[in-house]
Protein backbone atom coordinates (compact mmCIF):
# COMPACT_ATOMS: atom_id res chain seq x y z
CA UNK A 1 46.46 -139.37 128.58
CA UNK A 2 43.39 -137.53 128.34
CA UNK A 3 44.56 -134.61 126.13
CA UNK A 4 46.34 -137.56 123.54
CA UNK A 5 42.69 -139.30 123.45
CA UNK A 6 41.19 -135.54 122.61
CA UNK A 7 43.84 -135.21 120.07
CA UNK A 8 43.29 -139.05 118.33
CA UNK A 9 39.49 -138.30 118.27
CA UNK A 10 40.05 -134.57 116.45
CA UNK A 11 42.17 -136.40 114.06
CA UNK A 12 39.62 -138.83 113.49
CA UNK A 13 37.07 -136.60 112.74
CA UNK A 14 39.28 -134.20 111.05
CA UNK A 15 40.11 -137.09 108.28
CA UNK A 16 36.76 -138.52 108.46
CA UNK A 17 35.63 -134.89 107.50
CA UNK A 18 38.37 -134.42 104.52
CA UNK A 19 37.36 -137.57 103.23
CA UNK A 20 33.71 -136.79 102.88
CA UNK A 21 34.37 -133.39 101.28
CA UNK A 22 36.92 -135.53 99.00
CA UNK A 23 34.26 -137.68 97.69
CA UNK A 24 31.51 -134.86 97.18
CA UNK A 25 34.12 -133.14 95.13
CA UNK A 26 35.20 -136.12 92.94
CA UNK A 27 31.64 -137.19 92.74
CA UNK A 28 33.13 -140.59 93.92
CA UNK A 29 30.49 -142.58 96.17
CA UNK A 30 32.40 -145.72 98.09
CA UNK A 31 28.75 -147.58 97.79
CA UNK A 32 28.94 -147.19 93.87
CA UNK A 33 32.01 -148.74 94.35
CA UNK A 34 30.35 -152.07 95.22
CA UNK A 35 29.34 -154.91 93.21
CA UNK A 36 26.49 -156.78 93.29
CA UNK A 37 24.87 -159.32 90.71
CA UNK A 38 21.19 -158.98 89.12
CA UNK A 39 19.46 -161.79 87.02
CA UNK A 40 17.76 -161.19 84.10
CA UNK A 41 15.04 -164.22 83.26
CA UNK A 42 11.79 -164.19 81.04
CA UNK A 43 11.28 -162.60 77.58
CA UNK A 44 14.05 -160.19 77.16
CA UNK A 45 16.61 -159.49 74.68
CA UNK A 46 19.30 -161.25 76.85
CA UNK A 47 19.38 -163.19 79.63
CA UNK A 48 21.70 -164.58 82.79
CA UNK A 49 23.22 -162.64 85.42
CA UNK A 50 25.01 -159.90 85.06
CA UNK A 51 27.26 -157.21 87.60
CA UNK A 52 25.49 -153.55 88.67
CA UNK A 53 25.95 -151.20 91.02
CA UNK A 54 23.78 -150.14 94.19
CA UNK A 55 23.49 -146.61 92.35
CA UNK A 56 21.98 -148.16 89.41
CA UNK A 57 18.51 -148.61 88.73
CA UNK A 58 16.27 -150.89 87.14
CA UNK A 59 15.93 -148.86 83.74
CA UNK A 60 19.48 -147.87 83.37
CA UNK A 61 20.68 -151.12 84.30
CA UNK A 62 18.07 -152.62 81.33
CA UNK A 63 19.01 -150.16 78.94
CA UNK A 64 22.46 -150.76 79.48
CA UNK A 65 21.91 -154.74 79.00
CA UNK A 66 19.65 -154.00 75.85
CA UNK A 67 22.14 -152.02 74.07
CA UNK A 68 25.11 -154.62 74.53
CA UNK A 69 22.99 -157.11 73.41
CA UNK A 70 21.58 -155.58 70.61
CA UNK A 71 25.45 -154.68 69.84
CA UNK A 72 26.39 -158.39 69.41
CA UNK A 73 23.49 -159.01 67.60
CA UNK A 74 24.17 -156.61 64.86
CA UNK A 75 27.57 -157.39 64.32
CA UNK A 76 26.66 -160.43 63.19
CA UNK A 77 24.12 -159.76 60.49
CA UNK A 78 26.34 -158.93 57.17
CA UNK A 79 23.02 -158.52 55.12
CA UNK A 80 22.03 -154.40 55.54
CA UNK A 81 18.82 -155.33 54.61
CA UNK A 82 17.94 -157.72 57.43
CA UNK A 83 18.80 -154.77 59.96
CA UNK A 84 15.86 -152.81 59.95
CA UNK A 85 13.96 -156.19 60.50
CA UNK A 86 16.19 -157.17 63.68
CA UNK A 87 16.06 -154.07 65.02
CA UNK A 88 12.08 -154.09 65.16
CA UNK A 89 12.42 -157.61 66.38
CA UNK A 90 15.05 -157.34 69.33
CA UNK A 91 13.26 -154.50 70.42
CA UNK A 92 9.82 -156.40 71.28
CA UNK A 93 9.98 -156.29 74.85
CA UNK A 94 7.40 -155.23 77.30
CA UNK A 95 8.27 -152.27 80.03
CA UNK A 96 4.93 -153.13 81.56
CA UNK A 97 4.25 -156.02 84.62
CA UNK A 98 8.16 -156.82 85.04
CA UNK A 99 8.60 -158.69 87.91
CA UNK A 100 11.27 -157.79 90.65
CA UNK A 101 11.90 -160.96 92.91
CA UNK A 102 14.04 -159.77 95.61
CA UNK A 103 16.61 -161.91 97.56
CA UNK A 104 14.29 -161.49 100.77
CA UNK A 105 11.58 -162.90 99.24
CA UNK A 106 9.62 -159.48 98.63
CA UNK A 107 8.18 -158.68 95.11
CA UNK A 108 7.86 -155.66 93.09
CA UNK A 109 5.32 -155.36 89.92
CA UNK A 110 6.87 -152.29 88.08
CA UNK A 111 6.30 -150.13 85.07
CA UNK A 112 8.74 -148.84 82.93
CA UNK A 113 6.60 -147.74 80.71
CA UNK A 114 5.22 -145.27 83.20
CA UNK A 115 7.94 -144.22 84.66
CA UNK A 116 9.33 -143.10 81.19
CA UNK A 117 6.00 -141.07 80.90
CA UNK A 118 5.55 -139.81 83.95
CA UNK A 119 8.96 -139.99 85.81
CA UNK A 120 7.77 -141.34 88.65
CA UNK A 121 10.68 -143.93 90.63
CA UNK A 122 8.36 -145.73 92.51
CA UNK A 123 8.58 -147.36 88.66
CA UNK A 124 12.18 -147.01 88.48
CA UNK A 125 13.88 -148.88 91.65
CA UNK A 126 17.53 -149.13 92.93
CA UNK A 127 18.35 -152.65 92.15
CA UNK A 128 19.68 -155.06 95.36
CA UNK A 129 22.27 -157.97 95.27
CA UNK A 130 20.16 -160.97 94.39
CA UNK A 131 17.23 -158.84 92.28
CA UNK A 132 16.06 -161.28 89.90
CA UNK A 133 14.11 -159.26 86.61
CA UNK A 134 11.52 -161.46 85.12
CA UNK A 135 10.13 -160.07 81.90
CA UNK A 136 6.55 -161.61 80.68
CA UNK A 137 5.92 -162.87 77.45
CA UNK A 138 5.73 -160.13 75.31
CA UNK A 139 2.58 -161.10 71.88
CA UNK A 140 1.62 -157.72 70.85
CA UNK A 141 -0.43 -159.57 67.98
CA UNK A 142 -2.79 -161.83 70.69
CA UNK A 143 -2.19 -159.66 73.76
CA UNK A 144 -3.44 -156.13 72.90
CA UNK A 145 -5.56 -153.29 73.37
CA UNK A 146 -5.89 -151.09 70.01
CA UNK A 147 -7.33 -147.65 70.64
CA UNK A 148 -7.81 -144.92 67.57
CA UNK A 149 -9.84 -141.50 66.97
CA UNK A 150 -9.60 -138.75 69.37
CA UNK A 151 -6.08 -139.91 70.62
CA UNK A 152 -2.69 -138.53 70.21
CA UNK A 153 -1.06 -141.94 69.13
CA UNK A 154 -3.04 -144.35 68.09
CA UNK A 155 -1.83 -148.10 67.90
CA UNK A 156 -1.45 -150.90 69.49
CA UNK A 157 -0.74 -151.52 73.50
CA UNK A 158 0.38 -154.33 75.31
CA UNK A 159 -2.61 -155.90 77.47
CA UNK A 160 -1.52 -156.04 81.34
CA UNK A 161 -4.60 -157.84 83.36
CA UNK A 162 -6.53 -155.42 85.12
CA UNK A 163 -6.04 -152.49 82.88
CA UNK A 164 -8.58 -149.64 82.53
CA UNK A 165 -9.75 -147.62 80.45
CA UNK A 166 -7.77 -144.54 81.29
CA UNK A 167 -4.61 -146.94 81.52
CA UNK A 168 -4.69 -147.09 78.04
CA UNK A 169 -5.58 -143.48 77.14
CA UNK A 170 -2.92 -142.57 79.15
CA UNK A 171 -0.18 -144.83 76.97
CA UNK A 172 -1.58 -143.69 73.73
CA UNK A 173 -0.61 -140.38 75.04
CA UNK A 174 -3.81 -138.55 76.14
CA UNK A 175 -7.14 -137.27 74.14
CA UNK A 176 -5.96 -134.63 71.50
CA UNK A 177 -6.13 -131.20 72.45
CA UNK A 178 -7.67 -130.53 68.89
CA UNK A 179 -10.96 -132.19 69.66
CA UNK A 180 -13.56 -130.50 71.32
CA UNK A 181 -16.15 -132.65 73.50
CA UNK A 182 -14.71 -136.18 74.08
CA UNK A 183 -16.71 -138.07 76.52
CA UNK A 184 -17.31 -141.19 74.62
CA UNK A 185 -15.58 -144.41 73.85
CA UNK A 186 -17.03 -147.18 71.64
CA UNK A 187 -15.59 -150.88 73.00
CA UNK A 188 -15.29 -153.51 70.46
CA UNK A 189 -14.96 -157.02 71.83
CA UNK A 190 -14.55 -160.27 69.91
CA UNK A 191 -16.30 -163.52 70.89
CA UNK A 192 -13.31 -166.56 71.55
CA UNK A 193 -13.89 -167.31 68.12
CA UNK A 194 -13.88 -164.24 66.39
CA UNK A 195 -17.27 -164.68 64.94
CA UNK A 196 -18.84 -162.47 67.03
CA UNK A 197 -18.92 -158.84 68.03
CA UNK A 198 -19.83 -156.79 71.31
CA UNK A 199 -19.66 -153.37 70.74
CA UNK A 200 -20.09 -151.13 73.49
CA UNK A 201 -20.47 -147.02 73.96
CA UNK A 202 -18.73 -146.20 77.73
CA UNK A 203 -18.34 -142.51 79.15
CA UNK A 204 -14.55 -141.99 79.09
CA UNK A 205 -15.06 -140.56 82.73
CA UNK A 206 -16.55 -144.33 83.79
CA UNK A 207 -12.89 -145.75 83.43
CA UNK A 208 -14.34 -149.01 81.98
CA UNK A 209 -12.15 -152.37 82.46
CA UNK A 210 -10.92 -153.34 79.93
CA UNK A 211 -9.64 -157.17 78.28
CA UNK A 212 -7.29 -158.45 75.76
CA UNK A 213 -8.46 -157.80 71.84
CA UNK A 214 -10.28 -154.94 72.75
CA UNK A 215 -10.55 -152.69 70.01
CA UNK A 216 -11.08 -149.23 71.37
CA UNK A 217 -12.29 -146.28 69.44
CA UNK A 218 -12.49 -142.70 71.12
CA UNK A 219 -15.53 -141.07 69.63
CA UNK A 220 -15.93 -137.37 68.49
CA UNK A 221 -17.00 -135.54 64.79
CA UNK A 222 -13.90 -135.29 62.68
CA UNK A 223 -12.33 -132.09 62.28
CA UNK A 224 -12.07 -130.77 59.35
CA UNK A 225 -9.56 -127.89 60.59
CA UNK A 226 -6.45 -129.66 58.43
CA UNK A 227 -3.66 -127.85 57.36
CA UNK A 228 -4.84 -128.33 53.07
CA UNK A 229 -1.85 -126.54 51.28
CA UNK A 230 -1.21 -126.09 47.82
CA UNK A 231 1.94 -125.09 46.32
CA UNK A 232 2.63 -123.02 43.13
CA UNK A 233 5.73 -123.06 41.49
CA UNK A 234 7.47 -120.82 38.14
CA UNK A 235 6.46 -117.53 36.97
CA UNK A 236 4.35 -116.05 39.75
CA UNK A 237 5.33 -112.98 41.71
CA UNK A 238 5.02 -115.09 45.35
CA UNK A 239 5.37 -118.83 44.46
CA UNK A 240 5.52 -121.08 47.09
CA UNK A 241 2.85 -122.52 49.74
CA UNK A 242 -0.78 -121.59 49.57
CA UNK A 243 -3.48 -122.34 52.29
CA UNK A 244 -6.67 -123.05 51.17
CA UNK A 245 -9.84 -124.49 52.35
CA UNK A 246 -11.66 -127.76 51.67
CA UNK A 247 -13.43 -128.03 47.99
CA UNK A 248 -14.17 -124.21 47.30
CA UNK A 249 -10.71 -122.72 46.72
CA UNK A 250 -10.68 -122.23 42.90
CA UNK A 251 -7.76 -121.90 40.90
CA UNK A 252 -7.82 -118.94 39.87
CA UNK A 253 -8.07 -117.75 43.86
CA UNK A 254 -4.80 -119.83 44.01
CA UNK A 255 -2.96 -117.37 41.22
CA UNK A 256 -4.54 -114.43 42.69
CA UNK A 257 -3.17 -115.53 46.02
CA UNK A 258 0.60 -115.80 44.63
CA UNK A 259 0.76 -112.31 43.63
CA UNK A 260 -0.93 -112.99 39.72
CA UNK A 261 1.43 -113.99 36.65
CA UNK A 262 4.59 -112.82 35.92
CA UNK A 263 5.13 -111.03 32.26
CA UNK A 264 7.23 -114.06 30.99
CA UNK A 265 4.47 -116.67 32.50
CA UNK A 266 3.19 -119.44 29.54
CA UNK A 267 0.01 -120.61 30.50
CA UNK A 268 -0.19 -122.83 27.62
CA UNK A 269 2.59 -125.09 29.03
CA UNK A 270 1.36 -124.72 32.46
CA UNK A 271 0.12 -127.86 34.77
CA UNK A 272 -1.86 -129.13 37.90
CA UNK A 273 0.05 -132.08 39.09
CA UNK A 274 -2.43 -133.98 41.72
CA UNK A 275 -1.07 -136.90 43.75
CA UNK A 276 -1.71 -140.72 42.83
CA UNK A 277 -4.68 -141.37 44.87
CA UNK A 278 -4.14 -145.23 44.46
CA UNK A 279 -0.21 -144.49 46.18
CA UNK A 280 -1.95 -141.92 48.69
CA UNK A 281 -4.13 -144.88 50.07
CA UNK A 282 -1.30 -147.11 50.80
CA UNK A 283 0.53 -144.53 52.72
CA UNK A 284 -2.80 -143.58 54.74
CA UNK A 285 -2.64 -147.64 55.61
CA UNK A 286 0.95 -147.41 56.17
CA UNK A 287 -0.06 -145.10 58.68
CA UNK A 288 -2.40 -146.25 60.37
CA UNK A 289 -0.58 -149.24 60.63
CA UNK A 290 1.65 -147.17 62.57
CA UNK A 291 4.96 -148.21 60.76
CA UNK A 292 8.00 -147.33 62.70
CA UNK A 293 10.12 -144.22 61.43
CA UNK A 294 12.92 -146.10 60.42
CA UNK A 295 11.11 -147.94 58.09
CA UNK A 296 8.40 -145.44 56.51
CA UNK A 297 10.18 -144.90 53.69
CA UNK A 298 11.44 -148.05 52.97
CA UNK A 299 8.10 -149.05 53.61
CA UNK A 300 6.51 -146.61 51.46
CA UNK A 301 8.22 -147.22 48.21
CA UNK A 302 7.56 -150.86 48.51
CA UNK A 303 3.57 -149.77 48.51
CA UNK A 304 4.43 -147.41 45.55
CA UNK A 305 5.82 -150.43 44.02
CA UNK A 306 3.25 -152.80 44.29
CA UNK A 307 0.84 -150.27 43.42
CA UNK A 308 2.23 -150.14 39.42
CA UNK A 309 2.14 -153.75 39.58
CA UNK A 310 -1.47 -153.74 40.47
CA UNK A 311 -2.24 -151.42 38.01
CA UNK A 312 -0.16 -153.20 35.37
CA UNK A 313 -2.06 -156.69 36.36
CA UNK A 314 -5.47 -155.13 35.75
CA UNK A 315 -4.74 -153.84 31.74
CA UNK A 316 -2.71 -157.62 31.74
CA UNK A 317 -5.92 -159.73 32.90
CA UNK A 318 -8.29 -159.34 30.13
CA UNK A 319 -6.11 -158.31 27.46
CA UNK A 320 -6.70 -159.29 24.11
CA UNK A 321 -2.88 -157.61 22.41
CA UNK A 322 -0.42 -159.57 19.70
CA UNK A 323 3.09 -159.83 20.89
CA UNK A 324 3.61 -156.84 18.87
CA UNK A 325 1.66 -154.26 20.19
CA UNK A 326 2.72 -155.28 24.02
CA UNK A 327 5.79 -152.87 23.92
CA UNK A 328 3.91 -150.05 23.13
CA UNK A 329 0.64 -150.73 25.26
CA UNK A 330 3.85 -150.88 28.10
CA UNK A 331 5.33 -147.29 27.24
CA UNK A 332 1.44 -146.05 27.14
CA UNK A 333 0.32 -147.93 30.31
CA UNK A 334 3.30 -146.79 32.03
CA UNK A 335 2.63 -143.30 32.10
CA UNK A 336 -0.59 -143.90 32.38
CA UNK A 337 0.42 -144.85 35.92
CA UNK A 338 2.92 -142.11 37.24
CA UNK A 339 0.98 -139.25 34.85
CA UNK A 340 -0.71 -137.15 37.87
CA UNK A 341 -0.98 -133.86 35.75
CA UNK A 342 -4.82 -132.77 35.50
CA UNK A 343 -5.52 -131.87 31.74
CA UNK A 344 -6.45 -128.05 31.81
CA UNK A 345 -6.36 -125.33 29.63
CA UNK A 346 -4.46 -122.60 32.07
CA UNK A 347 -4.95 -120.15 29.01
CA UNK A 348 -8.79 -119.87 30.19
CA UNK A 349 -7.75 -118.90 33.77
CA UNK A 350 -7.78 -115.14 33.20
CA UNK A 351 -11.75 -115.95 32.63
CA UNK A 352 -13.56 -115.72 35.64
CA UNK A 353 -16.31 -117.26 34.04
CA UNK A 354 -14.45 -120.69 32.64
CA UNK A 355 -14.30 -124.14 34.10
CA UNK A 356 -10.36 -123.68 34.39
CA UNK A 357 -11.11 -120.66 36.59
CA UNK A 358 -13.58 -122.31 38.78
CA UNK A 359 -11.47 -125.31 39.04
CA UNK A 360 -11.57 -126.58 42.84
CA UNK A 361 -8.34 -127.18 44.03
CA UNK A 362 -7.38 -130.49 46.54
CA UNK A 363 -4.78 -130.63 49.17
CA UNK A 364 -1.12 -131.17 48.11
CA UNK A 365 -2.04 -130.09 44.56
CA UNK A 366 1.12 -128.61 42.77
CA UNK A 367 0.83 -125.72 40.25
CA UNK A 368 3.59 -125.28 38.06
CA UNK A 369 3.51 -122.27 35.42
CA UNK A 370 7.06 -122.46 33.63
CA UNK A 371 8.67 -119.56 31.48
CA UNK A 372 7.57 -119.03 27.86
CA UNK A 373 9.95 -120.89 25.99
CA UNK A 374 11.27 -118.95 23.01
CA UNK A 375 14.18 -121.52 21.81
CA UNK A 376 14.27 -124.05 19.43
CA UNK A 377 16.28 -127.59 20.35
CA UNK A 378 18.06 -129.09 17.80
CA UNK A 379 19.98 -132.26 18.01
CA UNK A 380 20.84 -135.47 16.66
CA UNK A 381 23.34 -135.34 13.56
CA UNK A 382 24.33 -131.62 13.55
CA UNK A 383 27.39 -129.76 14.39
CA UNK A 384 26.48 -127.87 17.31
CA UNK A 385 23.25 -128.87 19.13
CA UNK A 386 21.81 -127.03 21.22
CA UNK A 387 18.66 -124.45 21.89
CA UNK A 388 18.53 -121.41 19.38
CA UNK A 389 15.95 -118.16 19.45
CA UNK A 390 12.61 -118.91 17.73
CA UNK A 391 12.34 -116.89 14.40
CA UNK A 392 8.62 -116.45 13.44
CA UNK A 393 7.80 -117.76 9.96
CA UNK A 394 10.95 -119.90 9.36
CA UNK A 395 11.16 -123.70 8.60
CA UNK A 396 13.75 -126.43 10.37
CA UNK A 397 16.35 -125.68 7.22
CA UNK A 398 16.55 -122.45 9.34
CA UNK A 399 17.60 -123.94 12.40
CA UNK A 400 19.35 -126.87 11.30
CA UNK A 401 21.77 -123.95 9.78
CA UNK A 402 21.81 -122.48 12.98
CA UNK A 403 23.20 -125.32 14.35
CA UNK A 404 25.86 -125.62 12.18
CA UNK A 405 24.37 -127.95 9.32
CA UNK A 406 24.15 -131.47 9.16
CA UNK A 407 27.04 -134.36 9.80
CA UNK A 408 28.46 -137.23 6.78
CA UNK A 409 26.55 -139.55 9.00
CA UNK A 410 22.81 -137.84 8.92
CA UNK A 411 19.80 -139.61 7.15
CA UNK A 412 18.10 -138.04 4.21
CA UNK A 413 16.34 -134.71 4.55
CA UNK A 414 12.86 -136.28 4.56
CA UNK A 415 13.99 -138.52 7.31
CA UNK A 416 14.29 -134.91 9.90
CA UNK A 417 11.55 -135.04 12.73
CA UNK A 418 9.59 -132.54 14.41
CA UNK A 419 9.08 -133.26 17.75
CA UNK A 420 5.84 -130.89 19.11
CA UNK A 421 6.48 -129.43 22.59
CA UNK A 422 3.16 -130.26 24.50
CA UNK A 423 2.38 -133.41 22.71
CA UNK A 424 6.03 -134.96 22.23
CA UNK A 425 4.48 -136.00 18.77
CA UNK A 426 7.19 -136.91 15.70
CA UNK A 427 6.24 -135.76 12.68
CA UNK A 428 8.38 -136.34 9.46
CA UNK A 429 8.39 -133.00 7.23
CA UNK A 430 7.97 -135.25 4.13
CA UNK A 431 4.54 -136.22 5.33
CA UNK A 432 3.28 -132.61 5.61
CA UNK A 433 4.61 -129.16 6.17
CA UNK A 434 5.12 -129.07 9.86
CA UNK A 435 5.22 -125.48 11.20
CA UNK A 436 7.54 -124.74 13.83
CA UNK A 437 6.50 -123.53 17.47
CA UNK A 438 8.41 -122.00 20.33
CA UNK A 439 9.96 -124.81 22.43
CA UNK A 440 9.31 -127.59 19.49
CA UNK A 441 12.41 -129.64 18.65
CA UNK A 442 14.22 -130.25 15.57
CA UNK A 443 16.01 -134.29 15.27
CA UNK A 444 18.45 -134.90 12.98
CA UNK A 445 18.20 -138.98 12.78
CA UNK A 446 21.67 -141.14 12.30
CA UNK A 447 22.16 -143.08 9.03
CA UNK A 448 24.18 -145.98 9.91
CA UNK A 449 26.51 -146.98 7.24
CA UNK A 450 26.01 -150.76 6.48
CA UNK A 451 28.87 -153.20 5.81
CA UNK A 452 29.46 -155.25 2.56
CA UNK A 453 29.21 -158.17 4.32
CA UNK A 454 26.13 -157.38 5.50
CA UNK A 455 24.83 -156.61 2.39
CA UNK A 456 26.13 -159.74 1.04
CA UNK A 457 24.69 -161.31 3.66
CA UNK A 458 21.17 -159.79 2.98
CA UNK A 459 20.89 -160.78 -0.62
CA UNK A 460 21.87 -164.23 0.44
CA UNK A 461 18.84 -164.34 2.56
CA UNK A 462 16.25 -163.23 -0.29
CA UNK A 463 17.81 -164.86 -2.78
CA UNK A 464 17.21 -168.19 -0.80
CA UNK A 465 13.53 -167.00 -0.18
CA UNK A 466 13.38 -166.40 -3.89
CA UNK A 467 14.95 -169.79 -5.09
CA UNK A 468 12.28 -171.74 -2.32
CA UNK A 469 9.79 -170.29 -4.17
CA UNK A 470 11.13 -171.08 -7.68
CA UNK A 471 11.16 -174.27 -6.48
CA UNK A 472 7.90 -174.10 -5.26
CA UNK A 473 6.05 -172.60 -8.51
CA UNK A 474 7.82 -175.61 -10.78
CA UNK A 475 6.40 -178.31 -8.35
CA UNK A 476 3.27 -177.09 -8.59
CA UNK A 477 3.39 -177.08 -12.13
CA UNK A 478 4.79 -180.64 -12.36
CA UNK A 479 1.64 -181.56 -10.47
CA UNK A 480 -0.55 -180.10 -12.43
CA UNK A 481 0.32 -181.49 -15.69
């Protein structure tokens, strides 16, 4: 009886054993096997109850929840512009002073938000049967702490009562490594009625409490150590990127720096194309606004946008134009607007002792030296347009035979156009000779034929204006006798 016992035990073990090892190998867990039910209550995405596992914690469990949620809530937008908006709104939740009520009665105050900083799980619990997750209201536009300067990310913080200073310093990512020195924050507090201001200097070190609608900034002088880049583009040896430093690289430094000119370079045609400061502003804003990534650029050519509407607006307020001039003061104001090229004369660069030289170049600056253009374009009503070599000394008959003569459909000879390369001026060669330049263009206008019943239809038209004023002379002289 004994030795049957011994046996039944063995066997016991010896399956209990195998079925360990069994679940180790499958990764299988019998307690991840359970099911137990978690409620989700307060300002979140979705709430109600919903099945989890023992295994499962409190951030997987909300992610998980989140991105079903957000799921259903996408599918049902058929407008792709209102997604961007719905995705910054469903994803206004705070991951700081969530609630845990647990079916003992116990409480837990966690931090997701932490824990997703820092890793720590004392933020990141196993969830029980019965957990109940209360989210708190989450008004990131009343119940804040902004904090900018010295600071890796600055923005905007959700407020949890009895944050410090450090608390926040520590969300916004930590001081910036590039700044030497910080030890001092400047506190700005608004009265109940925001018509007052407190402003107070703290040492960082002092961990100062803090309250919502503090503004925080984290003092230190401002670097200047940027990365200010130019780039040069064309006929250089080395175009490309160029570092510089603030207001004393000139540009002739900048040519020097990309290896000089190449044989072929045409500094008469060359430019310096500086960014629109007006469009620059709005994107510093956008910035500092911190604008999520998704947006920026969406974002960004809306301020582009409304920036040539501003401009327009101003020439519109006080102007004093017929009807008939407002198409052309468009065309001119236009390019007024999106013209960023810096009127130099690159032919002067080559003296060291010129303005053009000496010119101080800004960050983001663009260079461009292009190749000397030796062709002529000729288009409009010819046989073959097209670009043909410049031949010093000869007129646009030249070229116009080049390009195969003119079509049955061209205007008159005196109707041609020169069109000047740098100034896109059109010049008629019956109102002067014109002499032709490299990289100038020859236009061949179109004569459109005109029908007989528009003719017909034209001398009908004066010869009512004529017989009105027939009419007109003998009634006057009726009068007058």
């Amino acid at each position: 009886m004994k030795k049957i016992l011994l046996i039944l035990l063995l066997l016991a073990i010896t399956i209990s054993k195998a079925q360990t090892i069994s679940e180790e190998a499958t990764g299988l867990n019998l307690s991840s096997m359970q099911v137990i039910s978690v409620t989700i209550g307060g300002d979140f995405l979705v709430n109600g109850s919903f099945q989890s596992s023992p295994m499962e914690r409190l951030d997987q469990f909300i992610t998980r929840q989140y991105n079903l949620g957000k799921v259903a809530i996408l599918n049902t937008i058929k407008q792709q512009e209102m997604v961007a908006n719905t995705y910054k709104k469903i994803d206004s939740f705070s991951k700081r002073d969530i609630l845990i009520k647990r079916y003992d009665g116990s409480e837990l105050k966690i931090d997701l938000e932490k824990f997703r900083l820092t890793g720590d799980f004392s933020h990141n619990p196993y969830l029980k049967n019965g957990d109940v997750i209360i989210f708190p209201v989450y008004d990131i536009e009343r119940n804040f702490i902004e904090i900018t300067g010295a600071i890796n990310k600055p923005g905007k913080y959700h407020y949890v009562k009895g944050d410090k200073l450090s608390d926040i310093i520590f969300y916004a990512k930590g001081i910036s490594i590039a700044f030497d020195d910080v030890e001092v924050a400047e506190i700005s507090r608004l009265s109940a009625d925001g018509e007052s201001e407190e402003v107070t200097k703290v040492k960082i070190l002092n961990d100062f409490s803090l309250q919502s609608g503090d503004r925080i900034r984290i003092l230190t002088n401002e670097l200047e150590e940027k990365n200010f880049k130019i780039k040069i583009l064309g006929e250089v040896n080395n175009p490309g990127e160029i570092y510089i430093t603030k207001n004393s690289t000139t540009l002739s430094e900048i040519i020097r720096k990309a290896g000089g000119l190449k044989p072929n370079a045409s500094l008469a045609d060359a430019e310096l194309i500086r960014e629109n400061s007006s469009v620059e502003s709005l994107k510093l804003q956008a910035q500092l606004d911190g604008l999520d990534s998704e947006l920026d650029e969406i974002k960004l050519k809306s301020f582009e946008y409304l920036s040539d509407k501003i401009e327009v607006l101003k020439m519109y307020r006080l102007i004093s134009l017929v009807r008939e001039d407002t198409s052309t003061f468009n065309i001119d104001n236009q390019l007024r607007i999106i013209n960023t090229s810096i009127e130099l004369d690159f032919t002067k660069i080559l003296d060291n002792d010129s303005d053009e030289a000496n010119y101080i170049m800004k960050d983001k600056d663009v260079v461009v030296i292009p190749e000397k253009n030796t062709k002529i374009y000729v288009w409009g009503q010819v046989r073959k347009p097209g670009y043909y070599n410049y031949k010093e000394g000869h007129d646009y008959n030249y070229y116009i035979g080049q390009a195969g003569g003119i079509t049955e459909f061209a205007k008159d000879f005196e109707e041609i156009i020169i069109i000047k390369k740098r100034s896109r001026e059109w010049i008629k060669i019956d109102d002067e000779v014109v002499p032709i330049e490299p990289g100038d263009y020859v236009y061949v206008p179109k004569d459109f034929p005109i029908s007989i019943w528009y003719s017909i239809s034209r001398i009908g038209t004066i010869a009512g204006i004529i017989g009105s004023i027939a009419t007109l002379i003998i009634l006057m002289t009726q009068l007058g006798k």
